[in-house]
Each structure stands twice: as C-alpha cells, then as structure tokens.
Protein backbone atom coordinates (compact mmCIF):
# COMPACT_ATOMS: atom_id res chain seq x y z
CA UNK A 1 165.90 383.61 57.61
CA UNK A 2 167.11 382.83 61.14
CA UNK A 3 164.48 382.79 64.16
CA UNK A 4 165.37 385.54 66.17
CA UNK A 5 165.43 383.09 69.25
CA UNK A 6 168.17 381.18 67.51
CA UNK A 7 170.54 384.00 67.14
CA UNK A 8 169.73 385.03 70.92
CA UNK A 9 170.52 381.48 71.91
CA UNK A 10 173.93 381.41 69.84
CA UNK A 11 174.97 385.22 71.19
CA UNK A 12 174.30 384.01 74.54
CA UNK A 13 176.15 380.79 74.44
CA UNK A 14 179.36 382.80 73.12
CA UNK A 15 178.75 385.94 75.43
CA UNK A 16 178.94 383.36 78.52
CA UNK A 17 181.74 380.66 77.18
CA UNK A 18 183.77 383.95 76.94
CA UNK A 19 183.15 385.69 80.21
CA UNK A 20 185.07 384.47 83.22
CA UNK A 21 182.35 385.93 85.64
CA UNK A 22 180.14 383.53 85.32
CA UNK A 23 181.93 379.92 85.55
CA UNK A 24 178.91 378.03 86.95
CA UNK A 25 176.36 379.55 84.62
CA UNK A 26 178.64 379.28 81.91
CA UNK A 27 179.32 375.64 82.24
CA UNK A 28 175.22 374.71 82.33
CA UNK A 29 174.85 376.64 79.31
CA UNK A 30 177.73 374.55 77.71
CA UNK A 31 176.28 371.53 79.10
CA UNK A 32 173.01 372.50 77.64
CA UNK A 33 174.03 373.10 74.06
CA UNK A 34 176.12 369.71 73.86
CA UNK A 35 173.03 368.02 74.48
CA UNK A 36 170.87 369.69 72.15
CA UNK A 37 173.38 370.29 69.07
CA UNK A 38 175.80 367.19 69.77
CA UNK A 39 179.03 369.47 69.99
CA UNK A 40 180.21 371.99 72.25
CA UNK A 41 179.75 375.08 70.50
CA UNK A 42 182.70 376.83 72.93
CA UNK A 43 184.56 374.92 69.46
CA UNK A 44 183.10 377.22 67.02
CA UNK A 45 184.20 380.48 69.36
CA UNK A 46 187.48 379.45 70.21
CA UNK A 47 188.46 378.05 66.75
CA UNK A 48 187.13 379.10 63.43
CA UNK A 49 188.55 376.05 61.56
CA UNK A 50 185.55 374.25 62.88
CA UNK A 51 183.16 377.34 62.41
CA UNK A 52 184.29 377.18 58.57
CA UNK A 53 183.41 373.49 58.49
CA UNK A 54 180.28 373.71 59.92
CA UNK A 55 179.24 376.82 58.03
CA UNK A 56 176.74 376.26 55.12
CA UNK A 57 178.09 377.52 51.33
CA UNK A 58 175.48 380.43 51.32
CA UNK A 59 177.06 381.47 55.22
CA UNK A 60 180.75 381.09 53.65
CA UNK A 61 179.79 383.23 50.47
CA UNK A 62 178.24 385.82 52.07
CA UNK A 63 181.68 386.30 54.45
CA UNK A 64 183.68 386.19 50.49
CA UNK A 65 181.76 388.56 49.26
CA UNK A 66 182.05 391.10 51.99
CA UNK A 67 185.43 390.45 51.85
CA UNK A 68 185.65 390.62 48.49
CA UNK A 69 183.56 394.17 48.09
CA UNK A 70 185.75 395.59 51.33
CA UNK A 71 189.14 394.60 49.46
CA UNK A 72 188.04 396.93 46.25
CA UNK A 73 188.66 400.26 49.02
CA UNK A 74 192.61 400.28 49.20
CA UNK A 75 192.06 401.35 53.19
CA UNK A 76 189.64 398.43 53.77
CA UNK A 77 191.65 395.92 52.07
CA UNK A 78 194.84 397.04 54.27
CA UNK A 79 192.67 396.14 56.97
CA UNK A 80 191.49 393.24 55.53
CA UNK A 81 194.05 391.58 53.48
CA UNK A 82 196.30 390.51 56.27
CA UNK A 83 193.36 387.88 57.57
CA UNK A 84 194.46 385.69 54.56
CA UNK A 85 197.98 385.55 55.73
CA UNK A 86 198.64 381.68 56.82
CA UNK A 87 199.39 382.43 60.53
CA UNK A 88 196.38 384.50 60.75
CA UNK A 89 194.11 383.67 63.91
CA UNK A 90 190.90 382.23 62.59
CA UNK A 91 189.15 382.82 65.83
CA UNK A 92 185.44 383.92 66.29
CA UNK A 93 187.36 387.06 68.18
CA UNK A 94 189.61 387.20 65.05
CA UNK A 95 186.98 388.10 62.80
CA UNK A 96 185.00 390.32 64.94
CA UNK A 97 188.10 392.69 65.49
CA UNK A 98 189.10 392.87 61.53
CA UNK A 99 185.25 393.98 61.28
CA UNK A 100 185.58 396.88 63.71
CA UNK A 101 188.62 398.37 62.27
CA UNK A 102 187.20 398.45 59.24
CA UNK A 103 184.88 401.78 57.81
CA UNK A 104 181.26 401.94 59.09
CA UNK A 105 179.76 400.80 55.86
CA UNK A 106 182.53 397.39 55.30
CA UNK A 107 182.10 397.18 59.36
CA UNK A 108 178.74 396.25 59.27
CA UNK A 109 178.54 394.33 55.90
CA UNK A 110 181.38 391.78 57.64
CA UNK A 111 180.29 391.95 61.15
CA UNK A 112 176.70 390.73 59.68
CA UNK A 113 178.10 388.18 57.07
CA UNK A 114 180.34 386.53 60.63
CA UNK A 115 177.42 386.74 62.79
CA UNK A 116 174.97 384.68 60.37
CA UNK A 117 178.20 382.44 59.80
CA UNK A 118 178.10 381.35 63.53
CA UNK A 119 174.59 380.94 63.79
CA UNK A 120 174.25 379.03 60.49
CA UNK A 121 177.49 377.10 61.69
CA UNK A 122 175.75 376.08 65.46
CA UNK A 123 172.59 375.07 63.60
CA UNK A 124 174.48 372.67 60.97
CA UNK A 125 176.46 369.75 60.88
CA UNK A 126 180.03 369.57 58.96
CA UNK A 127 179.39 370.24 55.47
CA UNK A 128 181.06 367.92 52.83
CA UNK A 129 184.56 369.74 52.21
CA UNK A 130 186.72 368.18 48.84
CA UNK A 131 190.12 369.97 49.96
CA UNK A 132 191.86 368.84 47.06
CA UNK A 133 189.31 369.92 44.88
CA UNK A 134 188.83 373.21 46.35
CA UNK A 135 193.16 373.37 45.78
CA UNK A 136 192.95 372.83 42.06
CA UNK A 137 189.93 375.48 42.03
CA UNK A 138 192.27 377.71 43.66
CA UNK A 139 195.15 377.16 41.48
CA UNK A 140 192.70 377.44 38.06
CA UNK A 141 191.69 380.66 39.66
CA UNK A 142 195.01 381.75 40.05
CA UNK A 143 195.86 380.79 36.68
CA UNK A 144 193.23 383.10 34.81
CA UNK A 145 193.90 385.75 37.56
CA UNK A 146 197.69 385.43 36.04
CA UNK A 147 196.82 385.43 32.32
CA UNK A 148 194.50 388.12 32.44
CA UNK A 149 196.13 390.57 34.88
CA UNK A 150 200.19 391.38 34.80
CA UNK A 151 201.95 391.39 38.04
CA UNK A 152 199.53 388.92 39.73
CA UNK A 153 202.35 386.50 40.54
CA UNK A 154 204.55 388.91 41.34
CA UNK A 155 202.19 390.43 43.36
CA UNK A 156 200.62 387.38 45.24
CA UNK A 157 204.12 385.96 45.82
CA UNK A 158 205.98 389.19 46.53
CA UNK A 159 206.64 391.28 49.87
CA UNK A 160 204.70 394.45 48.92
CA UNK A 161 201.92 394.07 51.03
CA UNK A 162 199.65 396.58 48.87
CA UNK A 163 200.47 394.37 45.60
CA UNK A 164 199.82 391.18 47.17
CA UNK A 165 196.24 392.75 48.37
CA UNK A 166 195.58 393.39 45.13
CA UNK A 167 196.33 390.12 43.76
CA UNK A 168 194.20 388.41 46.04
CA UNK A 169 191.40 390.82 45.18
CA UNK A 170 191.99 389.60 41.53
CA UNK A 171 191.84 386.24 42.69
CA UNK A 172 188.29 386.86 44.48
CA UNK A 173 186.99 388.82 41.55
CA UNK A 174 187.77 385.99 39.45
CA UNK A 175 186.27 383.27 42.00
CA UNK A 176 183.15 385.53 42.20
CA UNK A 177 181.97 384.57 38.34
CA UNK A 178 182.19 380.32 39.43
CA UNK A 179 179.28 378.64 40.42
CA UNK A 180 177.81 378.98 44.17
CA UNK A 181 179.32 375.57 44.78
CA UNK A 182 183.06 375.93 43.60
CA UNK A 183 183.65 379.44 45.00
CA UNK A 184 182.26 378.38 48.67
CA UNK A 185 184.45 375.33 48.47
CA UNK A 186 187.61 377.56 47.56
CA UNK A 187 186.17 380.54 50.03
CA UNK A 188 186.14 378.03 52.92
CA UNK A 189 190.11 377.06 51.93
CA UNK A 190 190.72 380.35 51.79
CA UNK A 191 189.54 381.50 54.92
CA UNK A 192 190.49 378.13 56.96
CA UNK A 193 193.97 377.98 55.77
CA UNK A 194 194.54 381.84 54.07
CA UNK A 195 196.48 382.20 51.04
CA UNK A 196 200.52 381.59 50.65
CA UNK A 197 202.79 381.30 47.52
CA UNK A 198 200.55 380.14 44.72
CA UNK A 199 202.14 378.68 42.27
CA UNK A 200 201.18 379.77 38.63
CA UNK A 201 203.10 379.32 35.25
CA UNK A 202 203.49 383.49 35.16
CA UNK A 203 204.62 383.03 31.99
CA UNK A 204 201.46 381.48 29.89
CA UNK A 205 200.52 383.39 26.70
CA UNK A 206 197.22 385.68 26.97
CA UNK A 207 194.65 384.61 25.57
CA UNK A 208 194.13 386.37 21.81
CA UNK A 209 191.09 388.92 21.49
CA UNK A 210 189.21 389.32 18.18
C-alpha cells in the first residue's frame, strides 16, 4: 500500500516535467527529485524502458494481468493488442492513451495497474532483469501455447491482426499459470520490447490424453 503523499509527489513530478507553462517550477521540482531518488524521474515519463526496469514484479504483473483480462473482450484486445507490436511507443503517455480508449471497466483496471507501476517504479531501484532467461521463458511459453492450441503460429506470425491477438492472449493465458517470478520476468520483455515472430517448432506432436 502506497502513502497517499507518495503518489501525490510522483503525479506532481510528471504533471510539471510535462507542462511547458511552468519551466522554472518545473526544473526545481526535477532538481528536487534527483536529489532525493538519485535519478531524474522525467526518465520514467518520457521512456517506459526505464519505467519497466525500475518497476517491481508485483507492479509488472498487475499491468499483465490487466492486459491479459482486457485481451479476453475481442474489442478490448483490438485496442490493446497493438501495444505489443515492436515499434510500439513505450511511453508513460503511451500507456495512458491505450487505457482511455479502452471500455470503462478495462479503462480503469489498466489506468490503475500503470499508475501504481510509476509510483512503485520512482520509489525502486532497477530490479535484477535475466533477458536471456526471460527469452527462453518466452519461447517455452510459446511452445505449449503451440502444442496445445492450433493456429498459434500461424496466428502469432501471420498478418491477421485479430489472429495474432489471439495468439498472444494464448501466450498470456499460458504465462499466467508460471510462478510470480518467471511470468514478471517474461511480462517485463514483453512489454519493454513487445512481441515479434516467435519462433516455435509448429509442428511438435500434442501431447496424448488418457
């Protein structure tokens, strides 16, 4: 549970790094905040590779899972889906506007899971981040995703934007049953870098039931 002073502290600091009324103000509040958190937090508004570093695994799972609920709605995930497009902007601003084109329900479930990620992310220092680990967990994922669901490849790797949204909703709803741990590390890939062509042997036998 965040102090309520906290969040007022990290709204203000964005509210005034953003506004172009205020320069002078503006700069004493950055000034402020470098000395008492070590890093200019205009870093964690302007670029959300550094928010998504910063970000504790509970902050990052609670953004997956919002994502993950809001990509089950075939409206929401249009909305949402193209966020884990490579060239997506991972801006603070980036996040907030996929929020508020999304329904009022998936609106504020998102909006809240990005607002405690940026005051979770001003409070902490860079987490420890195994990239190549969090790869392979992605590509295991992506491998039961493929054996258990036909046209997940296809999907994932294809053009048809409402396949490939449901492919990566496969791939969340698998990631969802991993430990805390593993699915923040493979969240935090996910929304750093989004998601391209994964590449899974579509081919592997299914698994045989009974």
């Amino acid at each position: 549970m965040f102090n309520p002073m906290t969040v007022a502290v990290a709204v203000s600091i964005a509210t005034l790094l953003g506004s172009s009324l205020l320069p002078a103000r503006a700069q004493q509040s950055t000034a402020g905040a470098i000395e008492q958190w070590g890093f200019d937090p205009s870093a964690l508004v302007a670029d959300g590779h550094e928010l998504l570093l910063r970000a504790p695994d509970g902050a990052i799972d609670r953004v997956f899972q919002a994502a993950r609920i809001s990509l089950a709605d075939p409206n929401e995930a249009a909305v949402l889906c193209p966020l884990f497009d490579p060239a997506s902007d991972r801006s603070l601003a980036a996040f907030n506007e996929v929020a508020n084109r999304l329904g009022p329900e998936h609106s504020s479930r998102f909006a809240g899971a990005v607002a405690n990620l940026f005051v979770a992310a001003v409070q902490s220092p860079r987490q420890p981040f195994d990239r190549a680990a969090a790869r392979q967990g992605l590509k295991s994922a992506g491998v039961r995703a493929a054996l258990l669901n036909d046209g997940f490849v296809a999907g994932l790797n294809g053009s048809d934007q409402q396949a490939r949204c449901r492919s990566i909703r496969l791939l969340m709803d698998d990631l969802d049953g991993q430990p805390l741990q593993h699915r923040a590390a493979v969240a935090r890939l996910l929304l750093a870098e989004g998601l391209g062509h994964l590449a899974v042997a579509s081919g592997a036998p299914r698994h045989a039931s009974g």
